[in-house]
N, C-alpha and C. Protein backbone atom coordinates (compact mmCIF):
# COMPACT_ATOMS: atom_id res chain seq x y z
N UNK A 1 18.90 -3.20 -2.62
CA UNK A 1 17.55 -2.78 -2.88
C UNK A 1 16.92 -2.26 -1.59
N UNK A 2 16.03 -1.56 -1.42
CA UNK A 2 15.48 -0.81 -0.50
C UNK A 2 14.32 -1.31 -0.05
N UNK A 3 14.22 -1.70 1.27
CA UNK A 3 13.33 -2.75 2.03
C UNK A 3 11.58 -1.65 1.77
N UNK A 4 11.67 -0.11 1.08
CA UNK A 4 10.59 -0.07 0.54
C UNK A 4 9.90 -0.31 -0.48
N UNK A 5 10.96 -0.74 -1.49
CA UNK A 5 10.79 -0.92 -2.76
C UNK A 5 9.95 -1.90 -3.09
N UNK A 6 8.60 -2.01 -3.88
CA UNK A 6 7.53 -3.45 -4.01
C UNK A 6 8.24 -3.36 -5.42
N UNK A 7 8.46 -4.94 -5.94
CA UNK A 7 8.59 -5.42 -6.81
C UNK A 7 7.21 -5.28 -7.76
N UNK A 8 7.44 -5.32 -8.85
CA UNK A 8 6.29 -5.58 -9.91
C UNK A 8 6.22 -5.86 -10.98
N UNK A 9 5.60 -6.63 -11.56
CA UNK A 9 5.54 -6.83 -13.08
C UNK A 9 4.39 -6.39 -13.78
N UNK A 10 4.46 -6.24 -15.24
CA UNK A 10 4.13 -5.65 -16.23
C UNK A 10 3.09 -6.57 -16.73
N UNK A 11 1.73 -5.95 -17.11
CA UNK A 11 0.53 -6.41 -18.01
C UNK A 11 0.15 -5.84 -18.93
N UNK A 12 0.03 -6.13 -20.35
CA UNK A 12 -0.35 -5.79 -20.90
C UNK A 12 -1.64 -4.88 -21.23
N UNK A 13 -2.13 -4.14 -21.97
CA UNK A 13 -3.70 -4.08 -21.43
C UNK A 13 -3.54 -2.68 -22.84
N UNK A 14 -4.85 -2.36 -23.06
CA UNK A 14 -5.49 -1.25 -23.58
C UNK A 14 -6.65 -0.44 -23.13
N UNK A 15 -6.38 0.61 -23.19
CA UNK A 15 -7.32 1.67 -22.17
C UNK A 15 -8.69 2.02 -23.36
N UNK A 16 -9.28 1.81 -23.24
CA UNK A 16 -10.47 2.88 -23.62
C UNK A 16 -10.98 3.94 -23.21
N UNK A 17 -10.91 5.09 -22.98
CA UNK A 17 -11.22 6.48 -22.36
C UNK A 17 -12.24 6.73 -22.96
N UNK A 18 -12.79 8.05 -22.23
CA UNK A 18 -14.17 8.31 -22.48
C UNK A 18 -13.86 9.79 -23.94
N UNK A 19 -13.10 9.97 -24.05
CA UNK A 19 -12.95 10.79 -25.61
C UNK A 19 -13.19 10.13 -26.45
N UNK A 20 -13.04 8.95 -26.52
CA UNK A 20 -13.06 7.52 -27.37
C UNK A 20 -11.83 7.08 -27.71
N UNK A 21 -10.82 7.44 -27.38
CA UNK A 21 -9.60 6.93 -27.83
C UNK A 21 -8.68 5.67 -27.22
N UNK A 22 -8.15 5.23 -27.60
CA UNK A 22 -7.27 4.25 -27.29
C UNK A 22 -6.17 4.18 -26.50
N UNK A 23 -5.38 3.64 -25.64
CA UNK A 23 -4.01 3.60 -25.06
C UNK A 23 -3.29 2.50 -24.88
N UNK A 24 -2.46 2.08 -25.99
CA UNK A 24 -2.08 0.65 -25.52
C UNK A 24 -0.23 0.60 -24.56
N UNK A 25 -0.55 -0.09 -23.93
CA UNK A 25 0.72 -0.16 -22.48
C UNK A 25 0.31 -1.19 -21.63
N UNK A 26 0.90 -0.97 -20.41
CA UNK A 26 1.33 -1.74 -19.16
C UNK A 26 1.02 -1.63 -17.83
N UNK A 27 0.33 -2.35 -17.14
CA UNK A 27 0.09 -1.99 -15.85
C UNK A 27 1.32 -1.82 -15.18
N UNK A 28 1.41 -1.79 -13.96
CA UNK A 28 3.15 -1.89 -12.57
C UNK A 28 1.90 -2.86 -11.97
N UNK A 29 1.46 -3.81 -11.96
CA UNK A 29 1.24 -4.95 -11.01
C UNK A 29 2.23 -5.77 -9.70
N UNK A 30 1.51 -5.59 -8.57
CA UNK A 30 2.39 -6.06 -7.11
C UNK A 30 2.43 -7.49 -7.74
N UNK A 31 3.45 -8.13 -6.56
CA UNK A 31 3.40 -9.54 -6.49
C UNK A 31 2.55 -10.27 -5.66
N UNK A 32 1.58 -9.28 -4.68
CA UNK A 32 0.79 -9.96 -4.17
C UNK A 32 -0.44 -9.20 -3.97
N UNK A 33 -1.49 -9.66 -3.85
CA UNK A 33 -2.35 -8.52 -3.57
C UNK A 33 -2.94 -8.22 -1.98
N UNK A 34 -3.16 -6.71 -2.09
CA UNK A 34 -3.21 -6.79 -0.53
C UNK A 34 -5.17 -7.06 -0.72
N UNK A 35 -5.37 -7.49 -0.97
CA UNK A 35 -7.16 -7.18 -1.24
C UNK A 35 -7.08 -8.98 -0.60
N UNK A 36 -6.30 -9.52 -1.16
CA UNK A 36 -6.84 -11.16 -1.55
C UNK A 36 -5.48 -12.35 -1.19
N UNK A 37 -5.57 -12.95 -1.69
CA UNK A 37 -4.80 -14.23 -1.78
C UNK A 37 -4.07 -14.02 -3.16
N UNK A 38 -2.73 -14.60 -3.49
CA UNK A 38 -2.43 -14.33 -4.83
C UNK A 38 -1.35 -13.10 -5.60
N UNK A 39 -1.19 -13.16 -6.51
CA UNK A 39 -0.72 -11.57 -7.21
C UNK A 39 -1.78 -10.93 -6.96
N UNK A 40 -1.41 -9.44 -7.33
CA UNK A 40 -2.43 -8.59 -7.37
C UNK A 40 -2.98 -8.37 -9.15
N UNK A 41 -4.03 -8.43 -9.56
CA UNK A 41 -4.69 -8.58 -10.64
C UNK A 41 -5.09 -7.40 -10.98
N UNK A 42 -5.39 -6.73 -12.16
CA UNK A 42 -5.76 -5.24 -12.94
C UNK A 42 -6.70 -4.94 -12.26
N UNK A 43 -8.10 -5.64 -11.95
CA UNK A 43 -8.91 -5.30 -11.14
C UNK A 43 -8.83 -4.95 -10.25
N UNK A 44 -8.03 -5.59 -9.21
CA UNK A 44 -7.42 -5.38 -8.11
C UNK A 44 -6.85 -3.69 -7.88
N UNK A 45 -6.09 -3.41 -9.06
CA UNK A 45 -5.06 -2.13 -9.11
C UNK A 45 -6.41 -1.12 -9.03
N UNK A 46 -7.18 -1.85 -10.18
CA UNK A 46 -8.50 -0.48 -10.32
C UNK A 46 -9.20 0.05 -9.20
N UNK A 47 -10.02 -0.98 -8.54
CA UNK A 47 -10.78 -1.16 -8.13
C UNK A 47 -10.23 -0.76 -6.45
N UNK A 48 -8.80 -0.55 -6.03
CA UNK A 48 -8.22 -0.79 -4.99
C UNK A 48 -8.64 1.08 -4.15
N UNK A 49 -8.42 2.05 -5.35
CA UNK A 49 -8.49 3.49 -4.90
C UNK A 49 -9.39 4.20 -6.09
N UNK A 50 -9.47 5.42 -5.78
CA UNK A 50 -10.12 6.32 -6.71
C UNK A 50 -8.88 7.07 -7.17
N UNK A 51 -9.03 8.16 -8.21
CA UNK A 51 -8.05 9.02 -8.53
C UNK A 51 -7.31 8.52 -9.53
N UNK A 52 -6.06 8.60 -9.71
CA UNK A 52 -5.32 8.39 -10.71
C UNK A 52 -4.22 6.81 -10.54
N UNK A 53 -4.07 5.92 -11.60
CA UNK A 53 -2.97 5.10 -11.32
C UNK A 53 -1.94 5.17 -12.60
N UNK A 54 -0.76 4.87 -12.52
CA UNK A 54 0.33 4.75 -13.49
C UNK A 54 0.13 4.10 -14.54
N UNK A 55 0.75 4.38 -15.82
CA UNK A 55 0.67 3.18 -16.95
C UNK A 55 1.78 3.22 -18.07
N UNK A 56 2.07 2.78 -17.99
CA UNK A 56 3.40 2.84 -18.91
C UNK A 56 3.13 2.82 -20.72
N UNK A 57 3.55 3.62 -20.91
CA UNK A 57 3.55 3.47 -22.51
C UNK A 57 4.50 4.14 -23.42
N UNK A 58 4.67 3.46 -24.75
CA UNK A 58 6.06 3.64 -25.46
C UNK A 58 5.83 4.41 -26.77
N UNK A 59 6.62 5.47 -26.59
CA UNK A 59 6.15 5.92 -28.10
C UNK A 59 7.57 6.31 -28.51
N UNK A 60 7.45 5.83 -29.87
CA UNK A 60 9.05 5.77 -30.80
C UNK A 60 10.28 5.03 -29.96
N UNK A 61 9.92 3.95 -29.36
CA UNK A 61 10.40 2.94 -28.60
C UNK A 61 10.95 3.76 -26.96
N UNK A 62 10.38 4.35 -26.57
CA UNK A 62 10.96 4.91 -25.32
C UNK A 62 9.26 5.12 -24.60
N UNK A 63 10.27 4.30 -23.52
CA UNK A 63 8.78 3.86 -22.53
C UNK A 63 8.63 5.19 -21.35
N UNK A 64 7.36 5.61 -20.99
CA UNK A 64 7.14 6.72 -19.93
C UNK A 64 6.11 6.23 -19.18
N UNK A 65 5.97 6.90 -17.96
CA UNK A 65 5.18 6.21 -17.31
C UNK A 65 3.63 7.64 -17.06
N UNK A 66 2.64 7.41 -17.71
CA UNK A 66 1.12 8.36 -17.71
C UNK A 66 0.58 8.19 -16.34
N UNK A 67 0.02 9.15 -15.74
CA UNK A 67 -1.07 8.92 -14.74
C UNK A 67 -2.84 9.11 -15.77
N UNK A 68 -3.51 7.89 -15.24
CA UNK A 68 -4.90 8.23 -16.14
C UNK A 68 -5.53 7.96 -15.05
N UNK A 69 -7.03 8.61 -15.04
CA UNK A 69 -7.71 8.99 -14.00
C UNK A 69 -8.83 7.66 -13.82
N UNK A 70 -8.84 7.32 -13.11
CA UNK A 70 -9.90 5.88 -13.51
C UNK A 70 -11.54 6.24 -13.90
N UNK A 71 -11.48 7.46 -13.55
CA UNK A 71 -13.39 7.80 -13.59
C UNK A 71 -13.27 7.79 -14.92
N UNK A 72 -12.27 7.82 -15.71
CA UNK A 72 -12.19 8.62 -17.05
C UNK A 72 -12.04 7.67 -18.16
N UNK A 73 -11.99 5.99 -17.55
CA UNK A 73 -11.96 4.78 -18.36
C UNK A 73 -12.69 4.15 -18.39
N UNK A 74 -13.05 4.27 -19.34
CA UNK A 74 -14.85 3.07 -20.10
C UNK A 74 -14.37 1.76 -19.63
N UNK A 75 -13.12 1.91 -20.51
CA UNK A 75 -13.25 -0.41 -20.50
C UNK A 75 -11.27 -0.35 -20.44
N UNK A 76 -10.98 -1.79 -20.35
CA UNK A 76 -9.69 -2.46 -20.07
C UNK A 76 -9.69 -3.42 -21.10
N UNK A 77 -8.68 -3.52 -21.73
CA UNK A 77 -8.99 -4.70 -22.13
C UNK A 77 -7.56 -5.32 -22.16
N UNK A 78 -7.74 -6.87 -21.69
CA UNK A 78 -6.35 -7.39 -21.28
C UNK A 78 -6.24 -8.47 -22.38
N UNK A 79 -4.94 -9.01 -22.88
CA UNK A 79 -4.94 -10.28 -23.63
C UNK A 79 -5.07 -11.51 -22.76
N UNK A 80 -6.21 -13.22 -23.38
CA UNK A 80 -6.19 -13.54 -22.75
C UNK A 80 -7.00 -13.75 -21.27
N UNK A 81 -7.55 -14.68 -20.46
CA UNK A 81 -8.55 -15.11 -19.98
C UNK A 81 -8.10 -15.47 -18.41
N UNK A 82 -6.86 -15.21 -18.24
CA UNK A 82 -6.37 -15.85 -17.13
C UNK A 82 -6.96 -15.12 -15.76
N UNK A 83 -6.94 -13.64 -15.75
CA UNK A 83 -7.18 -13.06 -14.48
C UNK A 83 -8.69 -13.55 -13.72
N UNK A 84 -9.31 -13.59 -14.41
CA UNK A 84 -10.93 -13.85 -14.14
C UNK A 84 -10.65 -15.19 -13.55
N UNK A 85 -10.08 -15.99 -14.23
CA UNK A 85 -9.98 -17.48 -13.34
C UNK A 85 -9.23 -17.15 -12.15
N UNK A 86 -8.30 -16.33 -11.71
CA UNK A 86 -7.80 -16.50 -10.95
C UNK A 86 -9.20 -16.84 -9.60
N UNK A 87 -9.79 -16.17 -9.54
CA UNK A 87 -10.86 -16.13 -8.62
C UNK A 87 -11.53 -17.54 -7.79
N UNK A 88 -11.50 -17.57 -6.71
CA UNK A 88 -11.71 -18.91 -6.19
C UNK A 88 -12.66 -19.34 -6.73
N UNK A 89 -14.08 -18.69 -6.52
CA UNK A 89 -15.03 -19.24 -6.82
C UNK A 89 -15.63 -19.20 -8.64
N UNK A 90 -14.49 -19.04 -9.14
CA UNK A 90 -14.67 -18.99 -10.77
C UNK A 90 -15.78 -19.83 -11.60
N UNK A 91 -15.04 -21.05 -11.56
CA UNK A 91 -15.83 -22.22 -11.76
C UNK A 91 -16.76 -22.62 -11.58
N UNK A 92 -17.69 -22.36 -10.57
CA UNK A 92 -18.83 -22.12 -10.15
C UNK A 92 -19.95 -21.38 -9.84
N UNK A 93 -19.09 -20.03 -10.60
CA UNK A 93 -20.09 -19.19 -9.92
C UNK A 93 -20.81 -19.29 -11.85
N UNK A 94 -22.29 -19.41 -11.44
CA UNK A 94 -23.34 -18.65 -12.96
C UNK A 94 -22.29 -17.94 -13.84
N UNK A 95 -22.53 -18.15 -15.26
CA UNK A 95 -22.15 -17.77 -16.33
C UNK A 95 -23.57 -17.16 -16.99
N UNK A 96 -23.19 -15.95 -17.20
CA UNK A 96 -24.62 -15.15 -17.74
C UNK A 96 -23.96 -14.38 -18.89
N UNK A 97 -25.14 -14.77 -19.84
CA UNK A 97 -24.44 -13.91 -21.61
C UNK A 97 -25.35 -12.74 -21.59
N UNK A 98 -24.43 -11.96 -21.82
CA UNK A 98 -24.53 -10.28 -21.84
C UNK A 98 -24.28 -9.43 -23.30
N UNK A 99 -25.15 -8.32 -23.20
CA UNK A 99 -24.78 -7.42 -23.79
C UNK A 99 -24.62 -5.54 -23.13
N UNK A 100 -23.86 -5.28 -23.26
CA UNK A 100 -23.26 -4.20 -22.69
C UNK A 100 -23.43 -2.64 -23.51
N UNK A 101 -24.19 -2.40 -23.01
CA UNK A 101 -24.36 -0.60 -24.00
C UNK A 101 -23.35 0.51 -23.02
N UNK A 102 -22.51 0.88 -23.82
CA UNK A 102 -21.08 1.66 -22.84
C UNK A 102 -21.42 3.49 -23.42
N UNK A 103 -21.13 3.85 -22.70
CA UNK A 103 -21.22 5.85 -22.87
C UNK A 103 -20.49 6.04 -23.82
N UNK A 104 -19.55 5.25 -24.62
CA UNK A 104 -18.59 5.66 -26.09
C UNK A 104 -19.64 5.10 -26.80
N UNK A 105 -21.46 4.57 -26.93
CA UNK A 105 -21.63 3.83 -27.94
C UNK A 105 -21.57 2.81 -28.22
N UNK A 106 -20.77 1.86 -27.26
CA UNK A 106 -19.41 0.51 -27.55
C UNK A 106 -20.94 -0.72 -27.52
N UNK A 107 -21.39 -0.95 -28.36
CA UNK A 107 -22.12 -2.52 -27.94
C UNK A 107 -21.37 -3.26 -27.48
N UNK A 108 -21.17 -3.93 -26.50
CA UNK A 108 -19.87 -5.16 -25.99
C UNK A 108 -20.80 -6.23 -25.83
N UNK A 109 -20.75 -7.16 -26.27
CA UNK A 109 -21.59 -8.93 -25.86
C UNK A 109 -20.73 -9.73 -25.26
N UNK A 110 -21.28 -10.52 -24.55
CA UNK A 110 -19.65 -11.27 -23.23
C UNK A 110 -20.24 -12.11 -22.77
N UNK A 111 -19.87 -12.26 -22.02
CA UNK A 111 -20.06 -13.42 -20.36
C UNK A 111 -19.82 -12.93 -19.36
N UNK A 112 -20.71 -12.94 -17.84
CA UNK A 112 -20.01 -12.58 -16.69
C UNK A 112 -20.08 -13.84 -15.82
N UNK A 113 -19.16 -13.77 -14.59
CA UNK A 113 -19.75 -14.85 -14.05
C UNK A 113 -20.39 -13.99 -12.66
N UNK A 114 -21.45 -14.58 -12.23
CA UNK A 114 -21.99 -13.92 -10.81
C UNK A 114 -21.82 -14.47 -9.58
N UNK A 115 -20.67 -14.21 -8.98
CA UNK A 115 -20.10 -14.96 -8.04
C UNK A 115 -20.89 -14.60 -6.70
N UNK A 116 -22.43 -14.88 -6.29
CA UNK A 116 -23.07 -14.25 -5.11
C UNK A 116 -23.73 -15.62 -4.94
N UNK A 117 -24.24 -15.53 -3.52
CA UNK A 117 -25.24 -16.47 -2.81
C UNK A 117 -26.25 -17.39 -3.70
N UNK A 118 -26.07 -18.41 -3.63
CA UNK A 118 -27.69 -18.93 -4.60
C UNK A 118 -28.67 -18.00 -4.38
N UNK A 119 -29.84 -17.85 -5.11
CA UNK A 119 -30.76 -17.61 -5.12
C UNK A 119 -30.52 -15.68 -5.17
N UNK A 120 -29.17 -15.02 -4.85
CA UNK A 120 -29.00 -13.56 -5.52
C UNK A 120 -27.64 -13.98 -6.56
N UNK A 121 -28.03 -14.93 -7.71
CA UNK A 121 -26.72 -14.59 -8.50
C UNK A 121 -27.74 -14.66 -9.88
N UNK A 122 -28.53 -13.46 -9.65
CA UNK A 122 -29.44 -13.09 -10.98
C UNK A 122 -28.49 -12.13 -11.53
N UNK A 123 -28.19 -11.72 -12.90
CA UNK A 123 -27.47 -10.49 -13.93
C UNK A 123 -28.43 -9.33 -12.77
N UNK A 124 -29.81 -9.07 -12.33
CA UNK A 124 -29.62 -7.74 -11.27
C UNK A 124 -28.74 -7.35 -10.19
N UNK A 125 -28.42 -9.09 -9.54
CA UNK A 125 -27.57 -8.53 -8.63
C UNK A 125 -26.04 -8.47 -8.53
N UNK A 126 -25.74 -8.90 -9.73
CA UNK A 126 -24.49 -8.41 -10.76
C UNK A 126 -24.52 -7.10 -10.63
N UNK A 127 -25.51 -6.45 -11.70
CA UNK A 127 -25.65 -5.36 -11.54
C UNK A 127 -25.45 -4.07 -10.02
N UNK A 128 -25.94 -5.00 -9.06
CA UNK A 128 -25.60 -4.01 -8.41
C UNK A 128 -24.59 -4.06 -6.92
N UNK A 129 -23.95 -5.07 -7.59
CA UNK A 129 -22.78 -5.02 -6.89
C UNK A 129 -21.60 -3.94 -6.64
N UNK A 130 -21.45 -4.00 -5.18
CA UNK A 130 -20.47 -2.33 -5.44
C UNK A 130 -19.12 -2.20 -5.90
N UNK A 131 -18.83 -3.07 -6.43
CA UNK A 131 -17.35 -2.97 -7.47
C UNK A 131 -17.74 -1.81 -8.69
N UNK A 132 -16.19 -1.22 -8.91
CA UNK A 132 -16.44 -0.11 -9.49
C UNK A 132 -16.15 -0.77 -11.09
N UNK A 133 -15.02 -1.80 -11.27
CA UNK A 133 -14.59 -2.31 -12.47
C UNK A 133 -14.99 -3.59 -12.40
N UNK A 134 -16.06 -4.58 -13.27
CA UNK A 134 -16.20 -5.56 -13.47
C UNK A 134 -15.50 -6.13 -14.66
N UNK A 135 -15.37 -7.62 -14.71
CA UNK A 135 -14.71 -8.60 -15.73
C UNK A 135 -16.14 -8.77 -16.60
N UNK A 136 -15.20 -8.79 -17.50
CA UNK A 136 -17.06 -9.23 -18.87
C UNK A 136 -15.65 -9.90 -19.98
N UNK A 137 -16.16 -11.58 -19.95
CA UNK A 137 -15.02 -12.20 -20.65
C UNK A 137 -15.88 -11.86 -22.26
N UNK A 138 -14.81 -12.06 -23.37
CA UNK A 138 -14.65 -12.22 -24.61
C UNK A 138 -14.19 -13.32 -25.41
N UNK A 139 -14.51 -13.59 -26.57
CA UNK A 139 -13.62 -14.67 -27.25
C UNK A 139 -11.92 -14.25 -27.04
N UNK A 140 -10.95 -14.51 -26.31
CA UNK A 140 -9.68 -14.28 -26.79
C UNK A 140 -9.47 -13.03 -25.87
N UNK A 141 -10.32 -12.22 -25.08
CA UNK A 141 -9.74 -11.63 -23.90
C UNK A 141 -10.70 -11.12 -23.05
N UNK A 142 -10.04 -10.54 -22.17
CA UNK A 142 -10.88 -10.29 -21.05
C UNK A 142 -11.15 -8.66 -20.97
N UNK A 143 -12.52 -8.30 -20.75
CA UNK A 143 -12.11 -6.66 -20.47
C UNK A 143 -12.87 -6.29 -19.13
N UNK A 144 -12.00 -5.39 -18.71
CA UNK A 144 -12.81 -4.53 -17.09
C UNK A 144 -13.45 -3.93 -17.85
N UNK A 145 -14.30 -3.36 -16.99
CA UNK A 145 -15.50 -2.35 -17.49
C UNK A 145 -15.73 -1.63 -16.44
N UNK A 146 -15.62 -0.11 -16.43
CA UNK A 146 -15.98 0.84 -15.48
C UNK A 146 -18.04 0.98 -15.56
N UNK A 147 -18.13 0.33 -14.20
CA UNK A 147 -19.67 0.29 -14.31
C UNK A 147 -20.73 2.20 -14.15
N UNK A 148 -19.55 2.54 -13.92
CA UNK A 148 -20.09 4.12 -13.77
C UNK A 148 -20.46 4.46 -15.72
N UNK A 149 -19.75 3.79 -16.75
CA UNK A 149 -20.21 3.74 -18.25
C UNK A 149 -20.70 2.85 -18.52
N UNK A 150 -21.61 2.17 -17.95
CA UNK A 150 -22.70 0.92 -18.24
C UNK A 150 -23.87 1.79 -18.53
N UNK A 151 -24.90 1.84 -19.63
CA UNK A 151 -25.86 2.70 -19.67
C UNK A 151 -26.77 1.66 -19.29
N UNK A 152 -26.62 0.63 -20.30
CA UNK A 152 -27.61 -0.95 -20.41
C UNK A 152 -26.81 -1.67 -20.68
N UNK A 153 -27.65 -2.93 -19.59
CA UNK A 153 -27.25 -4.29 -19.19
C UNK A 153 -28.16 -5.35 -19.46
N UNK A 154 -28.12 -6.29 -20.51
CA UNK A 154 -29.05 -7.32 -20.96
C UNK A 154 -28.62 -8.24 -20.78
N UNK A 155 -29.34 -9.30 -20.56
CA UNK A 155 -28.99 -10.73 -20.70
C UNK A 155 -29.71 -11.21 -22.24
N UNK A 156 -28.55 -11.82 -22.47
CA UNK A 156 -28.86 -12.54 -23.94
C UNK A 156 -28.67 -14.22 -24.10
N UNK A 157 -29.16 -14.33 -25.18
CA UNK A 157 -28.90 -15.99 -25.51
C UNK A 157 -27.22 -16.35 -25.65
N UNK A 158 -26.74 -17.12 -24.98
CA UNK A 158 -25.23 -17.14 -25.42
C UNK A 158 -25.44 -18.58 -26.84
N UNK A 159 -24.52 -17.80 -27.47
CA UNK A 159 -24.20 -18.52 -28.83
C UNK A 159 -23.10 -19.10 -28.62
């Protein structure tokens, strides 16, 4: 094997694009991330450059690998709750119930957590944090969200 070669494994995930359509496939995820401590996480991949990243997808059982442009993806959605925990300060950081108005139309209702300083971990300064892809958990999975298709951001009663 070739001392340039990064190993990687495969995540599941579904694209939402801004045509409105769907893409279901696979990230190429590192084994570590260079951002952090850990693997490297979808957010991580997103959030790491601008422009285009890889994604694998299979049609009539033969897998290819797409370049999709990240400006050009509303939302992520991954199976499953695990990546968001990965985060040190998970557990502690504010849990705020949301509703999400997206440029496809998409009402999304969730949870975020606001991992900032006491006294700035209000849903504003969520809001204006300079990450380009935020986590907004779901019953049963997790989705990024390209904040450049956030129109409106509410806080709601969590049920």
């Amino acid at each position: 094997m070739s001392e340039y070669r990064v190993e990687k494994r495969k995540a599941d995930a579904v694209l939402t694009l801004v045509d409105g359509s769907t893409v279901r496939g696979r990230f190429f995820i590192a084994g570590s991330s260079a951002t952090g401590q850990g693997p490297e996480r979808v957010k991580d991949l997103l959030t790491s450059e601008t422009g285009f990243f890889p994604f694998e997808v299979t049609d009539a059982g033969v897998a290819r690998t797409l370049l999709y442009n990240r400006a050009h993806v509303v939302m992520v959605a991954l199976t499953g709750d695990e990546e968001p925990r990965r985060s040190p300060d998970y557990e502690i950081a504010p849990r705020r119930a949301v509703s999400l108005l997206l440029s496809n139309g998409a009402r999304v209702p969730g949870t975020v957590r606001v991992d900032r300083p006491r006294g700035r971990d209000r849903l504003s300064d969520f809001a204006r944090s300079g990450e380009t892809f935020r986590y907004i958990e779901i019953p049963g999975a997790t989705l990024i969200v390209n904040v450049a298709h956030i129109i409106e951001l509410s806080e709601t009663i969590e049920s």
